[in-house]
Structure formats: structure tokens, C-alpha cells
PDB file of N, CA and C in Angstrom:
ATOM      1  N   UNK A   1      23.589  32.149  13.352  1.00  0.00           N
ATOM      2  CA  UNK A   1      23.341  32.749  14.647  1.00  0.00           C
ATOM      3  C   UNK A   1      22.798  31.680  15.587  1.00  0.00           C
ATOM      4  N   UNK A   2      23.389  31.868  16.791  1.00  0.00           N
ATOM      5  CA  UNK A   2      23.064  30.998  17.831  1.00  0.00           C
ATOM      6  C   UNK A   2      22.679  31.608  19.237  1.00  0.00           C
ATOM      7  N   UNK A   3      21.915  31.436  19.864  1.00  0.00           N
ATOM      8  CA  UNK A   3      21.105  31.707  21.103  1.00  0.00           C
ATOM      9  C   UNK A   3      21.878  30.713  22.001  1.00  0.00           C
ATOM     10  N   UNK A   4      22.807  31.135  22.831  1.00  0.00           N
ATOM     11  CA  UNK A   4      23.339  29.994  23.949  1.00  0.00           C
ATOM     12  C   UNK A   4      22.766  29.643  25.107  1.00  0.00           C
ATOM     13  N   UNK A   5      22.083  30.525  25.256  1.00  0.00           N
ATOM     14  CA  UNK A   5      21.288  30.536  26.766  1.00  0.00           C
ATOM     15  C   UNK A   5      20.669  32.013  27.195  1.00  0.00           C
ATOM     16  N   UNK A   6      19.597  31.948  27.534  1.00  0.00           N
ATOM     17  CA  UNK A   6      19.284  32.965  28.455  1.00  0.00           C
ATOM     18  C   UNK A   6      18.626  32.525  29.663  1.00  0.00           C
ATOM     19  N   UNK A   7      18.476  33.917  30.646  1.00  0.00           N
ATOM     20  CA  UNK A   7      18.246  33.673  31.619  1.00  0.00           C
ATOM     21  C   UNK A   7      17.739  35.077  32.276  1.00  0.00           C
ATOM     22  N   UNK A   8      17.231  35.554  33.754  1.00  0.00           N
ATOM     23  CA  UNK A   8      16.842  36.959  33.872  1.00  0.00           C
ATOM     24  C   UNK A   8      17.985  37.890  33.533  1.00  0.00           C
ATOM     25  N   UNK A   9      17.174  38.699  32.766  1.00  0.00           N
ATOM     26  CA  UNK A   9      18.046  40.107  32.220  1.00  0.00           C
ATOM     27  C   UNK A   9      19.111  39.836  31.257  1.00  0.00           C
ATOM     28  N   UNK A  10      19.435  38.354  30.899  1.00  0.00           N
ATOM     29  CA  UNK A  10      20.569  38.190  29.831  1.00  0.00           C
ATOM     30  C   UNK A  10      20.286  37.079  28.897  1.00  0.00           C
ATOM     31  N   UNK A  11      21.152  37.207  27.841  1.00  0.00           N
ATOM     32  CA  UNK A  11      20.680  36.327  26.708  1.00  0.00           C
ATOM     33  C   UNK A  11      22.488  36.296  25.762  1.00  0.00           C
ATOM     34  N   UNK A  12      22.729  35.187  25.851  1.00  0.00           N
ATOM     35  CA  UNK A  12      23.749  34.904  25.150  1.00  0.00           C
ATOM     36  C   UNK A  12      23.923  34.491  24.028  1.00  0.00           C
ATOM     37  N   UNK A  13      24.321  35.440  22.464  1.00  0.00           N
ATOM     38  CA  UNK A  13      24.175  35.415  21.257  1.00  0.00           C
ATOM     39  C   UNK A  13      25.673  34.990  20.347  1.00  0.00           C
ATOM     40  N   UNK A  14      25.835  33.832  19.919  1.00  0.00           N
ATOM     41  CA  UNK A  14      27.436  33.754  19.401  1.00  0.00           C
ATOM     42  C   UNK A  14      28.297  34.190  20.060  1.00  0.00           C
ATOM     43  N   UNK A  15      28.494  33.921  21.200  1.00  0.00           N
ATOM     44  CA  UNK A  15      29.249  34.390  22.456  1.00  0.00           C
ATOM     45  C   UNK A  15      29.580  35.742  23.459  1.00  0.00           C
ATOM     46  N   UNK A  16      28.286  36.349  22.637  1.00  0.00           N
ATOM     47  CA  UNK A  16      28.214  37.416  23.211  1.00  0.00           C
ATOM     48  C   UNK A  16      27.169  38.315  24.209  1.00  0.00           C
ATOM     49  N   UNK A  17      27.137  38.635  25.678  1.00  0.00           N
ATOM     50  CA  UNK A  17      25.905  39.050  26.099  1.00  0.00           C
ATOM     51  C   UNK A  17      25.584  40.424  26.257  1.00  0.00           C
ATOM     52  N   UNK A  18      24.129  39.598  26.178  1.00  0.00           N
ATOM     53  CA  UNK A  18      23.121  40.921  25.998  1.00  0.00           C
ATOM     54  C   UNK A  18      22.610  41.155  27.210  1.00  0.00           C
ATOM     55  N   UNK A  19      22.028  42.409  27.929  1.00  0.00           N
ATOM     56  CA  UNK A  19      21.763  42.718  28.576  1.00  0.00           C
ATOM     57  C   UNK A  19      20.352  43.336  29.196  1.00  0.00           C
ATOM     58  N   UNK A  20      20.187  43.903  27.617  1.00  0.00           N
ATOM     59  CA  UNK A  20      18.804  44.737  27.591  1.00  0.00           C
ATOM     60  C   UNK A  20      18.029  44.340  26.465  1.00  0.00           C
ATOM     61  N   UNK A  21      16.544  44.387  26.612  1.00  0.00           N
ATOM     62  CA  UNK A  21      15.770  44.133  25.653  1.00  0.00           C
ATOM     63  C   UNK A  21      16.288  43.971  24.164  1.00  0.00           C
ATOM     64  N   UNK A  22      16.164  43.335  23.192  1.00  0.00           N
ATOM     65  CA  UNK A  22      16.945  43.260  22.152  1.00  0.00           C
ATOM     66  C   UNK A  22      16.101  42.326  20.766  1.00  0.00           C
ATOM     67  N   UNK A  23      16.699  43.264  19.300  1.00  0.00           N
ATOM     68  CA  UNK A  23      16.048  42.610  18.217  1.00  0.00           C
ATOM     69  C   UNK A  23      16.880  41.960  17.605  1.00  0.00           C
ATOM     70  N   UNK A  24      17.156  41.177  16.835  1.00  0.00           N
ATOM     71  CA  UNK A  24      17.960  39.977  15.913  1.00  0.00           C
ATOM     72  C   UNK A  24      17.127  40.055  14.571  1.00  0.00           C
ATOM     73  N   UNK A  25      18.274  40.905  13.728  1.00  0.00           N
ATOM     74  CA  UNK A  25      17.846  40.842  12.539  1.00  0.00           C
ATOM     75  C   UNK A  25      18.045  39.478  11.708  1.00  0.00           C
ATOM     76  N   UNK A  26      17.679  39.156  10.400  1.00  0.00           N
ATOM     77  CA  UNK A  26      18.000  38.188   9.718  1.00  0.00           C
ATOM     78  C   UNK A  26      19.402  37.677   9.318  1.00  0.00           C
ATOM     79  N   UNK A  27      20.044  39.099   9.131  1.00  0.00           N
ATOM     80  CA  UNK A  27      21.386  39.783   8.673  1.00  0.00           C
ATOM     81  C   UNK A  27      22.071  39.223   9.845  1.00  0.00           C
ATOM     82  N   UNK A  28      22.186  39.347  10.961  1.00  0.00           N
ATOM     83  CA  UNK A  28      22.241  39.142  12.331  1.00  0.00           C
ATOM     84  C   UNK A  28      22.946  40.384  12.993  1.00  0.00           C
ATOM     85  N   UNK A  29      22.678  41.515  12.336  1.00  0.00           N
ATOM     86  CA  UNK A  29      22.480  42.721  13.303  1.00  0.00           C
ATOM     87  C   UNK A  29      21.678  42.340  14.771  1.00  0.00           C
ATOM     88  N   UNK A  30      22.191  43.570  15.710  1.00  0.00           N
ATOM     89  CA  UNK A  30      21.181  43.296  17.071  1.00  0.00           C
ATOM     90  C   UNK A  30      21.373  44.763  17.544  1.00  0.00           C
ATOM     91  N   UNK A  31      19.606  44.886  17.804  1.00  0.00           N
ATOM     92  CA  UNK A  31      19.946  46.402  18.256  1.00  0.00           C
ATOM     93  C   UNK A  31      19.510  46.104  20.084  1.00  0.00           C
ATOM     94  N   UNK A  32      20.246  46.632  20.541  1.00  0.00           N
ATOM     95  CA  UNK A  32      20.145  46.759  22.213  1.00  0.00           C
ATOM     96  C   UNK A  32      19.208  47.897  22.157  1.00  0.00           C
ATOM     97  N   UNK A  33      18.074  47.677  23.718  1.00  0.00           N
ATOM     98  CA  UNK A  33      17.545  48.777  23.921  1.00  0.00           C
ATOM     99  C   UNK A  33      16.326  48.696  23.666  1.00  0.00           C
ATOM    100  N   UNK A  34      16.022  47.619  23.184  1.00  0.00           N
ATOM    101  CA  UNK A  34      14.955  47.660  22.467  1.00  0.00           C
ATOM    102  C   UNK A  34      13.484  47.737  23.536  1.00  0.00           C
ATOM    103  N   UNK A  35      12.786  48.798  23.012  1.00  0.00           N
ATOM    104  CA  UNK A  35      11.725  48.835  23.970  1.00  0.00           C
ATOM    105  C   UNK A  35      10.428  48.935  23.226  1.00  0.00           C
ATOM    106  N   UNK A  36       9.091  48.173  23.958  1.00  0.00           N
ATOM    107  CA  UNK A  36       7.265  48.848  23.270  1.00  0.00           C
ATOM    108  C   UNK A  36       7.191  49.764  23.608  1.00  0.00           C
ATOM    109  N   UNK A  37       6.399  50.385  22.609  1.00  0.00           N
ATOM    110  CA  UNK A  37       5.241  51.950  22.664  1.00  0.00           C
ATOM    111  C   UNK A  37       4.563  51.430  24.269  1.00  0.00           C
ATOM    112  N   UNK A  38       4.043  50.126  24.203  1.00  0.00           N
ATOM    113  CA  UNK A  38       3.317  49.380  25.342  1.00  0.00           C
ATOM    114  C   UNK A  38       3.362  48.776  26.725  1.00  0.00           C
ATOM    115  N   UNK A  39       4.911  49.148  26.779  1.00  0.00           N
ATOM    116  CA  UNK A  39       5.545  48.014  27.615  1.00  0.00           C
ATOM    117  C   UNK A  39       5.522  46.455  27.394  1.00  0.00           C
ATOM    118  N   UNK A  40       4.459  45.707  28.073  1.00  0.00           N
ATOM    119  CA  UNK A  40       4.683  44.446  28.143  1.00  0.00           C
ATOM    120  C   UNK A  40       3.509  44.344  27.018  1.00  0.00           C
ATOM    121  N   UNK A  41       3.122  44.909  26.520  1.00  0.00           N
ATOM    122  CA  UNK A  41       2.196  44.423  24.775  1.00  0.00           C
ATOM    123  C   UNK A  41       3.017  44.459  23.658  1.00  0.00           C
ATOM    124  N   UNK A  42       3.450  43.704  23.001  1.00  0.00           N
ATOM    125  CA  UNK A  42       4.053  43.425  21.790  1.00  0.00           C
ATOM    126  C   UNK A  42       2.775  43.789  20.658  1.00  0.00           C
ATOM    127  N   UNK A  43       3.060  44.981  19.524  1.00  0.00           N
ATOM    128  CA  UNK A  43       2.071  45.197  18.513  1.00  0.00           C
ATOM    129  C   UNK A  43       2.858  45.323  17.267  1.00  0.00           C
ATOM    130  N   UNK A  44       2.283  45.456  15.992  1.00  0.00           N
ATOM    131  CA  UNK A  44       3.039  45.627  14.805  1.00  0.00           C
ATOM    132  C   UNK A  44       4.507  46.667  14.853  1.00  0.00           C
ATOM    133  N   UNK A  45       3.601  47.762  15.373  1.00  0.00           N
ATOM    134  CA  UNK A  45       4.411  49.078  15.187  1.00  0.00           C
ATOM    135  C   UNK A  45       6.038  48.861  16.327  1.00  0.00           C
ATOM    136  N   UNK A  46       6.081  48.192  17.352  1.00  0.00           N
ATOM    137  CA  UNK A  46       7.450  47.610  17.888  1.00  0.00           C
ATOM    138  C   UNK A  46       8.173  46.867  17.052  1.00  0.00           C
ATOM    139  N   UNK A  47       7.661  45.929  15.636  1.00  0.00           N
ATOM    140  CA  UNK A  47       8.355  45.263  15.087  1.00  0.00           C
ATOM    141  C   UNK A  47       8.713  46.173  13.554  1.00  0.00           C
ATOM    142  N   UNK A  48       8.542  47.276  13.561  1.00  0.00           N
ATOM    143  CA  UNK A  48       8.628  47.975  12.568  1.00  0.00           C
ATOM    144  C   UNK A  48      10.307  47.654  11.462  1.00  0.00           C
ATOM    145  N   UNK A  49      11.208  47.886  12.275  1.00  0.00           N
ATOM    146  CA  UNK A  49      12.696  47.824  11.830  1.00  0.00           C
ATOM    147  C   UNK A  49      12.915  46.460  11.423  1.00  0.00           C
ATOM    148  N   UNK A  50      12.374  45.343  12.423  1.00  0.00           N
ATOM    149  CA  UNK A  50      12.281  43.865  11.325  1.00  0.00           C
ATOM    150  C   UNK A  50      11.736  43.325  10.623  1.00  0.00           C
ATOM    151  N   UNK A  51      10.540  43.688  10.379  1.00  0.00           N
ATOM    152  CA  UNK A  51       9.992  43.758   9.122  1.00  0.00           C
ATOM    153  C   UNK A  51      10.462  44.519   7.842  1.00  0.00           C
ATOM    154  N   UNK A  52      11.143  45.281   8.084  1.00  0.00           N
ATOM    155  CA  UNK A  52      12.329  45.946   6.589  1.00  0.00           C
ATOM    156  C   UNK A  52      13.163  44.949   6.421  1.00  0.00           C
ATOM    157  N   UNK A  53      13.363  43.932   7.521  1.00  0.00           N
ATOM    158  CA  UNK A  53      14.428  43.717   7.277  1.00  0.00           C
ATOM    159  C   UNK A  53      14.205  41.758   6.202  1.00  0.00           C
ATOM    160  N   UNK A  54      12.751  41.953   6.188  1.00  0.00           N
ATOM    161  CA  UNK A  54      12.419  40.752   5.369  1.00  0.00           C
ATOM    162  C   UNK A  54      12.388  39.813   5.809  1.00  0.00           C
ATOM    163  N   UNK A  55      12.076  39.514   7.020  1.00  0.00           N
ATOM    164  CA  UNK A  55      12.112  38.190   7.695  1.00  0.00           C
ATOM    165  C   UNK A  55      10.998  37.002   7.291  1.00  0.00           C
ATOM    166  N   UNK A  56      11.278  35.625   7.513  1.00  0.00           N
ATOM    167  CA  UNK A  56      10.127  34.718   6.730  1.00  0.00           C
ATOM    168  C   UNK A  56       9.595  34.325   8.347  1.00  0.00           C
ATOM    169  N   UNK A  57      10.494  34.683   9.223  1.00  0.00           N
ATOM    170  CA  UNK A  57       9.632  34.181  10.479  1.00  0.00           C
ATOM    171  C   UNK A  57      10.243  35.262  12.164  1.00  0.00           C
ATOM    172  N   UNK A  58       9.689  35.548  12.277  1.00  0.00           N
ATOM    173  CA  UNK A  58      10.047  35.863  13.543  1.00  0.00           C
ATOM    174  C   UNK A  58       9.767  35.313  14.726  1.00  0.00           C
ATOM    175  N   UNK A  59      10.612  35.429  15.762  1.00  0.00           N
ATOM    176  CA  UNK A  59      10.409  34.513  16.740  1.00  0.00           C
ATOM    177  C   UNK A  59      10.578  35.601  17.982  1.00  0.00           C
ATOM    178  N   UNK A  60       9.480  35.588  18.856  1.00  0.00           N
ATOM    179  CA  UNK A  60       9.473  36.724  20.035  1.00  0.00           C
ATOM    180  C   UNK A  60       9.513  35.667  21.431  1.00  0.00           C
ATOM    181  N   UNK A  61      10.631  36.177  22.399  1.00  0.00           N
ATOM    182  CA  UNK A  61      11.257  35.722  23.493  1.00  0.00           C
ATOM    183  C   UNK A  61       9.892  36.262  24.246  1.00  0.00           C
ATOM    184  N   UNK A  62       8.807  36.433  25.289  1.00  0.00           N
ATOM    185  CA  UNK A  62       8.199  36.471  25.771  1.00  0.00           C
ATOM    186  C   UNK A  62       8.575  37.074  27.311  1.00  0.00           C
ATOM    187  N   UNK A  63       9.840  36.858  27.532  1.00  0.00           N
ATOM    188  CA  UNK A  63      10.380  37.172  28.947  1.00  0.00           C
ATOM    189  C   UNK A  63       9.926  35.712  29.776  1.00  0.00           C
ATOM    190  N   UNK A  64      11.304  35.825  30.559  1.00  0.00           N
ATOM    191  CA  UNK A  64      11.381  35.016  31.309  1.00  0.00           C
ATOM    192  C   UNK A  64      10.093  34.228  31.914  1.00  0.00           C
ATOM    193  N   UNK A  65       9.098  34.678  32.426  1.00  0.00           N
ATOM    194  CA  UNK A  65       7.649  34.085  32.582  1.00  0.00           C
ATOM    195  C   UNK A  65       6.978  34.373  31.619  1.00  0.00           C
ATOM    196  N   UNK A  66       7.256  34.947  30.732  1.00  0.00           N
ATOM    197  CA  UNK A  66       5.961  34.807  29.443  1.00  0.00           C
ATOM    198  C   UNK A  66       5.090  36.465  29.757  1.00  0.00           C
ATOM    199  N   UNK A  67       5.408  37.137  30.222  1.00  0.00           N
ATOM    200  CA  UNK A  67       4.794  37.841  30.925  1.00  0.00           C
ATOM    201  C   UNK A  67       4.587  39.399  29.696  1.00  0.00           C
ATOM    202  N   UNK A  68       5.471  39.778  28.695  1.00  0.00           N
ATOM    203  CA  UNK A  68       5.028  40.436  27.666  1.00  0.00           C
ATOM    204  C   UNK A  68       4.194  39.756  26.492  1.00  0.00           C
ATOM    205  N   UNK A  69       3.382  40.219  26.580  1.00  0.00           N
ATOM    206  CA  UNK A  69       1.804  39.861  25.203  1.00  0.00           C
ATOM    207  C   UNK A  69       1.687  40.443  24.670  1.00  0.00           C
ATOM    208  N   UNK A  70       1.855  39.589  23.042  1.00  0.00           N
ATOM    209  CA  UNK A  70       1.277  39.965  21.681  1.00  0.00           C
ATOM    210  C   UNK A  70       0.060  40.495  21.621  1.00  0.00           C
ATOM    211  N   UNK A  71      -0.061  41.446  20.952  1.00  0.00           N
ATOM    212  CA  UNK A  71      -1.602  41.825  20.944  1.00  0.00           C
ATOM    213  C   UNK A  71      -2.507  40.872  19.957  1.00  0.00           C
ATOM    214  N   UNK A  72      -3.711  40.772  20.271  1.00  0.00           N
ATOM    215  CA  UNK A  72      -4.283  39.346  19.736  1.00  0.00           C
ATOM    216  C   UNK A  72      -4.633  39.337  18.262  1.00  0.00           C
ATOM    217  N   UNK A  73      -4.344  40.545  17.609  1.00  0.00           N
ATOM    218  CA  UNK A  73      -3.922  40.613  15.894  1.00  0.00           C
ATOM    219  C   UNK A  73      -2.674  40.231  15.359  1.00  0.00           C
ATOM    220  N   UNK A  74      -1.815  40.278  16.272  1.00  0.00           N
ATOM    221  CA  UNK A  74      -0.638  40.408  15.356  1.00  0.00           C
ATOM    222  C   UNK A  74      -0.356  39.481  14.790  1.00  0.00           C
ATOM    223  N   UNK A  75      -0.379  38.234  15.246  1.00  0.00           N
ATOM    224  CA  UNK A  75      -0.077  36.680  14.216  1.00  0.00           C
ATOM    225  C   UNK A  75      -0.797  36.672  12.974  1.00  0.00           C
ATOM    226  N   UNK A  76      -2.115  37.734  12.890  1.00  0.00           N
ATOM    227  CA  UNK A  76      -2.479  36.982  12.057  1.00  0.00           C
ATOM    228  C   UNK A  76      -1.829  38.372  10.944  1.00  0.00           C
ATOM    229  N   UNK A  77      -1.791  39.298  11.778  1.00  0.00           N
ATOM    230  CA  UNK A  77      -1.416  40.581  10.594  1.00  0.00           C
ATOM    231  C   UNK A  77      -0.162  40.485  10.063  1.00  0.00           C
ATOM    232  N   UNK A  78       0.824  39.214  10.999  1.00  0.00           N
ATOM    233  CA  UNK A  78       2.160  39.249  10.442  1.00  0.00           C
ATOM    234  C   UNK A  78       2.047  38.226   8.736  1.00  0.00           C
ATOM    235  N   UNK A  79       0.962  37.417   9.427  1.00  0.00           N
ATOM    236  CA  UNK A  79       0.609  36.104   8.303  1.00  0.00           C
ATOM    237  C   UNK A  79       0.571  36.970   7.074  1.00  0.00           C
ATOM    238  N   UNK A  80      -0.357  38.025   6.948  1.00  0.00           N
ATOM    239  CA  UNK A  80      -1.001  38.355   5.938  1.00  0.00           C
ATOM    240  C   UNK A  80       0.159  38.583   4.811  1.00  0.00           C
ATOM    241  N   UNK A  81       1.028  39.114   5.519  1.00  0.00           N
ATOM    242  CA  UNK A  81       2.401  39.871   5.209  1.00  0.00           C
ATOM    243  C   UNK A  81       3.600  38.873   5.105  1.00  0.00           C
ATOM    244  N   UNK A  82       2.965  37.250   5.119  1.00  0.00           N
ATOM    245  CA  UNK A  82       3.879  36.177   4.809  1.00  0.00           C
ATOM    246  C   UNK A  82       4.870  35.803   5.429  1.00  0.00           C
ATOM    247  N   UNK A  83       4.827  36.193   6.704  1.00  0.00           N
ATOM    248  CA  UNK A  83       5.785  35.849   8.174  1.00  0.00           C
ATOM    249  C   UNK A  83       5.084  35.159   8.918  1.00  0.00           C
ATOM    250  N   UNK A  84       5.783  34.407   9.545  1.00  0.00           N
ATOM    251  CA  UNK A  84       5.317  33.639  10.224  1.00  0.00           C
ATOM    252  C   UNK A  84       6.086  33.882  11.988  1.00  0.00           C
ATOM    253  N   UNK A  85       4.789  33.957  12.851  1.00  0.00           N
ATOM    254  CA  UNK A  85       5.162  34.356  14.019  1.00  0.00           C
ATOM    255  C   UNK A  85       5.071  33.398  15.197  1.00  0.00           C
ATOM    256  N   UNK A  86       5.865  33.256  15.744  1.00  0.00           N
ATOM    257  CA  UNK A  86       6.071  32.071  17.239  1.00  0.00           C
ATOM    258  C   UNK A  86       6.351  33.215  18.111  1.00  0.00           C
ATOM    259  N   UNK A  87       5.671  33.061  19.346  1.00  0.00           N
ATOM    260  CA  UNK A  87       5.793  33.597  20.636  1.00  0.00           C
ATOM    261  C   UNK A  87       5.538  32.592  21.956  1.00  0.00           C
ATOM    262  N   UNK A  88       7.139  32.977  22.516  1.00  0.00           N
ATOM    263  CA  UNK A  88       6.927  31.604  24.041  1.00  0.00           C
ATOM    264  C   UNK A  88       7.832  32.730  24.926  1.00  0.00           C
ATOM    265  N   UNK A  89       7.946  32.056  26.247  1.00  0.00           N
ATOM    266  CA  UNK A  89       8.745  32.247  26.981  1.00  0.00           C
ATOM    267  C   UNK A  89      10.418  31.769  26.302  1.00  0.00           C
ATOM    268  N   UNK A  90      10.760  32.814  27.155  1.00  0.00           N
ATOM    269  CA  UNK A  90      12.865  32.805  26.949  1.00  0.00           C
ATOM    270  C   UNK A  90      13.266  31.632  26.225  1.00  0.00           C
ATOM    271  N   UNK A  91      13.012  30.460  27.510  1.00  0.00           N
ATOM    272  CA  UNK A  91      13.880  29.176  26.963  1.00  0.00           C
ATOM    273  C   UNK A  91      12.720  28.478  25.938  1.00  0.00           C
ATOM    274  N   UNK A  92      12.113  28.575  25.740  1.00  0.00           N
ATOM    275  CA  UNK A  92      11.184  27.905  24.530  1.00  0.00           C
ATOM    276  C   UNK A  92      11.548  28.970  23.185  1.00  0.00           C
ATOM    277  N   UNK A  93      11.591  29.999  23.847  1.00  0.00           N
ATOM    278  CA  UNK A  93      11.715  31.360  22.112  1.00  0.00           C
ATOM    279  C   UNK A  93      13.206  31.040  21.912  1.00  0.00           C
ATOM    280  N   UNK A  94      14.191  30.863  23.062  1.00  0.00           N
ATOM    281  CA  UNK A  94      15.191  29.958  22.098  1.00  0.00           C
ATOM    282  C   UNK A  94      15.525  29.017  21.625  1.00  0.00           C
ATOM    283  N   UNK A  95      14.882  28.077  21.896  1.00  0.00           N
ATOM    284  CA  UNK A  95      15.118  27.221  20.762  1.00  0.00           C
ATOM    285  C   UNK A  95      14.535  26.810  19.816  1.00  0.00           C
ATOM    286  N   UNK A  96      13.469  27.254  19.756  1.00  0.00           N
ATOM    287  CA  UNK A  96      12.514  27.927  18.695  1.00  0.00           C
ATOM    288  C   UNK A  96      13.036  28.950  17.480  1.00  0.00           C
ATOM    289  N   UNK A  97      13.971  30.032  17.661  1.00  0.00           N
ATOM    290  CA  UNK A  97      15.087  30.734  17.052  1.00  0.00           C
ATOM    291  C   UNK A  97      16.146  29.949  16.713  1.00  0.00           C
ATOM    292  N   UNK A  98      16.545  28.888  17.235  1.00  0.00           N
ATOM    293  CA  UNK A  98      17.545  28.409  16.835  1.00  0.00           C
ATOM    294  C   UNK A  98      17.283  26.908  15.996  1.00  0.00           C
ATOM    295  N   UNK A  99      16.273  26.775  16.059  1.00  0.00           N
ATOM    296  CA  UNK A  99      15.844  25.894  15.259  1.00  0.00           C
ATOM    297  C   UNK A  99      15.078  26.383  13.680  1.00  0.00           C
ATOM    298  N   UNK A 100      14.810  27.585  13.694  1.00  0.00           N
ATOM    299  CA  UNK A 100      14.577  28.025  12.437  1.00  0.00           C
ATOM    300  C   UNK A 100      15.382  29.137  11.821  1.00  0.00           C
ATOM    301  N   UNK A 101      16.874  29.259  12.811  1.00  0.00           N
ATOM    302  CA  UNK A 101      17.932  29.999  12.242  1.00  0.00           C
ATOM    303  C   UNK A 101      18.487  28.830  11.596  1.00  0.00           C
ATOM    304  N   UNK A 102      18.242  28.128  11.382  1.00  0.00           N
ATOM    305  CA  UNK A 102      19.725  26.926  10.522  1.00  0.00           C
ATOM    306  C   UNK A 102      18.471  26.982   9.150  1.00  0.00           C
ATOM    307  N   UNK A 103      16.992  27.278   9.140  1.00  0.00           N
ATOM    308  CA  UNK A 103      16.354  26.922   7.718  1.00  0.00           C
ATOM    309  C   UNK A 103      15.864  28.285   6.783  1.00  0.00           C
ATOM    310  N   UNK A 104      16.635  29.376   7.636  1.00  0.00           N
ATOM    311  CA  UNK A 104      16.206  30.811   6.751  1.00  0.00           C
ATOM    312  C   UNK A 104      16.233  31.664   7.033  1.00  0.00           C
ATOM    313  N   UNK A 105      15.616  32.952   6.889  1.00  0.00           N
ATOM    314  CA  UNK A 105      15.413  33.999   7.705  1.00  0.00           C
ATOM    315  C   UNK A 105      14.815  34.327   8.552  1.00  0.00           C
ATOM    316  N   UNK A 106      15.115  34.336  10.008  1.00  0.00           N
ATOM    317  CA  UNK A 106      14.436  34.596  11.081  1.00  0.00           C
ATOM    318  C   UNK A 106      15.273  35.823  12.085  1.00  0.00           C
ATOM    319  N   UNK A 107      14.149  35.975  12.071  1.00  0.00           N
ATOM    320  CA  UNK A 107      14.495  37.547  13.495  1.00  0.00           C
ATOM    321  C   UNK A 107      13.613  37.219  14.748  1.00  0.00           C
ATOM    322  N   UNK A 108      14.264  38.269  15.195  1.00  0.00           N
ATOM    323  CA  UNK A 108      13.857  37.750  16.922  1.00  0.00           C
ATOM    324  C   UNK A 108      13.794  38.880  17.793  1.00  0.00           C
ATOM    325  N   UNK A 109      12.929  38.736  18.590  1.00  0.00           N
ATOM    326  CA  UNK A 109      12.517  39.930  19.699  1.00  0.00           C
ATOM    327  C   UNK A 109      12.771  39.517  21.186  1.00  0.00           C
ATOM    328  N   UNK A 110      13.264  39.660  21.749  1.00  0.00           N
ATOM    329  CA  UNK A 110      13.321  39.183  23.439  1.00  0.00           C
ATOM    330  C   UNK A 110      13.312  40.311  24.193  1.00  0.00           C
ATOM    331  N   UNK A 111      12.399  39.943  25.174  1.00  0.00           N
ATOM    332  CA  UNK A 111      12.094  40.710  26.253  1.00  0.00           C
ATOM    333  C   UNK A 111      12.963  39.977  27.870  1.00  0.00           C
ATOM    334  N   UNK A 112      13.635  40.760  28.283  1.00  0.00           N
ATOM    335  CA  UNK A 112      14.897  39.947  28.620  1.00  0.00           C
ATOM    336  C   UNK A 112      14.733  39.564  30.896  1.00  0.00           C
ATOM    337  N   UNK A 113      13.588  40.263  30.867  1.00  0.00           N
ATOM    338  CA  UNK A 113      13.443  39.600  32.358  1.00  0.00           C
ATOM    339  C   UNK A 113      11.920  39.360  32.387  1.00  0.00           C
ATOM    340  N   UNK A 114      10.984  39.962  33.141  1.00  0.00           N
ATOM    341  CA  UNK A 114       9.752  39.134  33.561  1.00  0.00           C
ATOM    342  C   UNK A 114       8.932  38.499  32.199  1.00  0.00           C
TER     343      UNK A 114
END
């Protein structure tokens, strides 16, 4: 799986775009739509479906300015649970995803405009 580019409101995945908020399984399922209980707070319970899905790292797109936030447990609650979590803005969360899609299992969260 490859991240080609994103930019506001889109994100280009193995040649294909996305439009709306969106998860990247390990498998490389992608579910569109994807929305927080919180809006712009990222917490465990939003990452519920990728964590089944066994990931060794997840990598969360932040939105275009960085502007959706992790809540200030979750890195360490993902640790506990032997994942390892990176959170940046768009163009940093991709290539951040695409640099630890070529060494394993990684999933991914993007928040696709602010």
C-alpha cells in the first residue's frame, strides 16, 4: 500500500481517491466515512475496528493543519497493547505510513481536511 499524495479533503491510495475521512487496515481494506465519537479528538474507542485488525503500528493523518488531537492517553494505551502510534499532520502521516508500510503491519487513520 501506497499513500500518493494528499491534500484538503483528499488522499490518494494505490491510485485511488479518497474523499472522506478514512481507516487503512493492515489487510489494506479502507473504510470511507470514517468519523470520532469526538470530532477533532482522536481516543481508543475511534480506533476500535483497527485494532482487531492487529496492527504493530498505526499511523494517524492529523488533518491537513494538524488540527484533530489524540487524547493525551492514547500513545501510551496503544503501547501497552504493543502498537506503536505516530501522529502528524497529512503530509508527514504520509510518509510516515509509507515508510512503515514496506516493514509490516500498519494501519492508518486520516482526517482528511483541517
Amino acid at each position: 500500500m501506497v499513500i500518493e499524495r494528499v491534500s484538503f479533503g483528499s488522499l490518494v491510495l494505490d491510485g485511488r481517491t479518497y474523499a472522506s475521512d478514512l481507516l487503512i487496515y493492515p489487510d489494506g481494506r479502507v473504510e470511507e466515512g470514517w468519523r470520532r465519537d469526538r470530532g477533532h479528538r482522536l481516543a481508543m474507542g475511534d480506533l476500535a475496528g483497527l485494532l482487531g485488525a492487529g496492527p504493530v503500528v498505526i499511523v494517524a493523518g492529523t488533518g491537513v493543519h494538524g488540527r484533530m488531537q489524540p487524547e493525551p492517553d492514547l500513545k501510551v494505551r496503544l503501547s501497552e497493547r504493543g502498537i506503536r502510534f505516530l501522529a502528524a499532520p497529512n503530509e508527514r502521516a504520509m510518509d510516515l505510513f509509507n515508510e512503515w508500510s514496506k516493514k509490516g503491519r500498519v494501519a492508518g487513520c486520516f482526517h482528511l481536511t483541517c
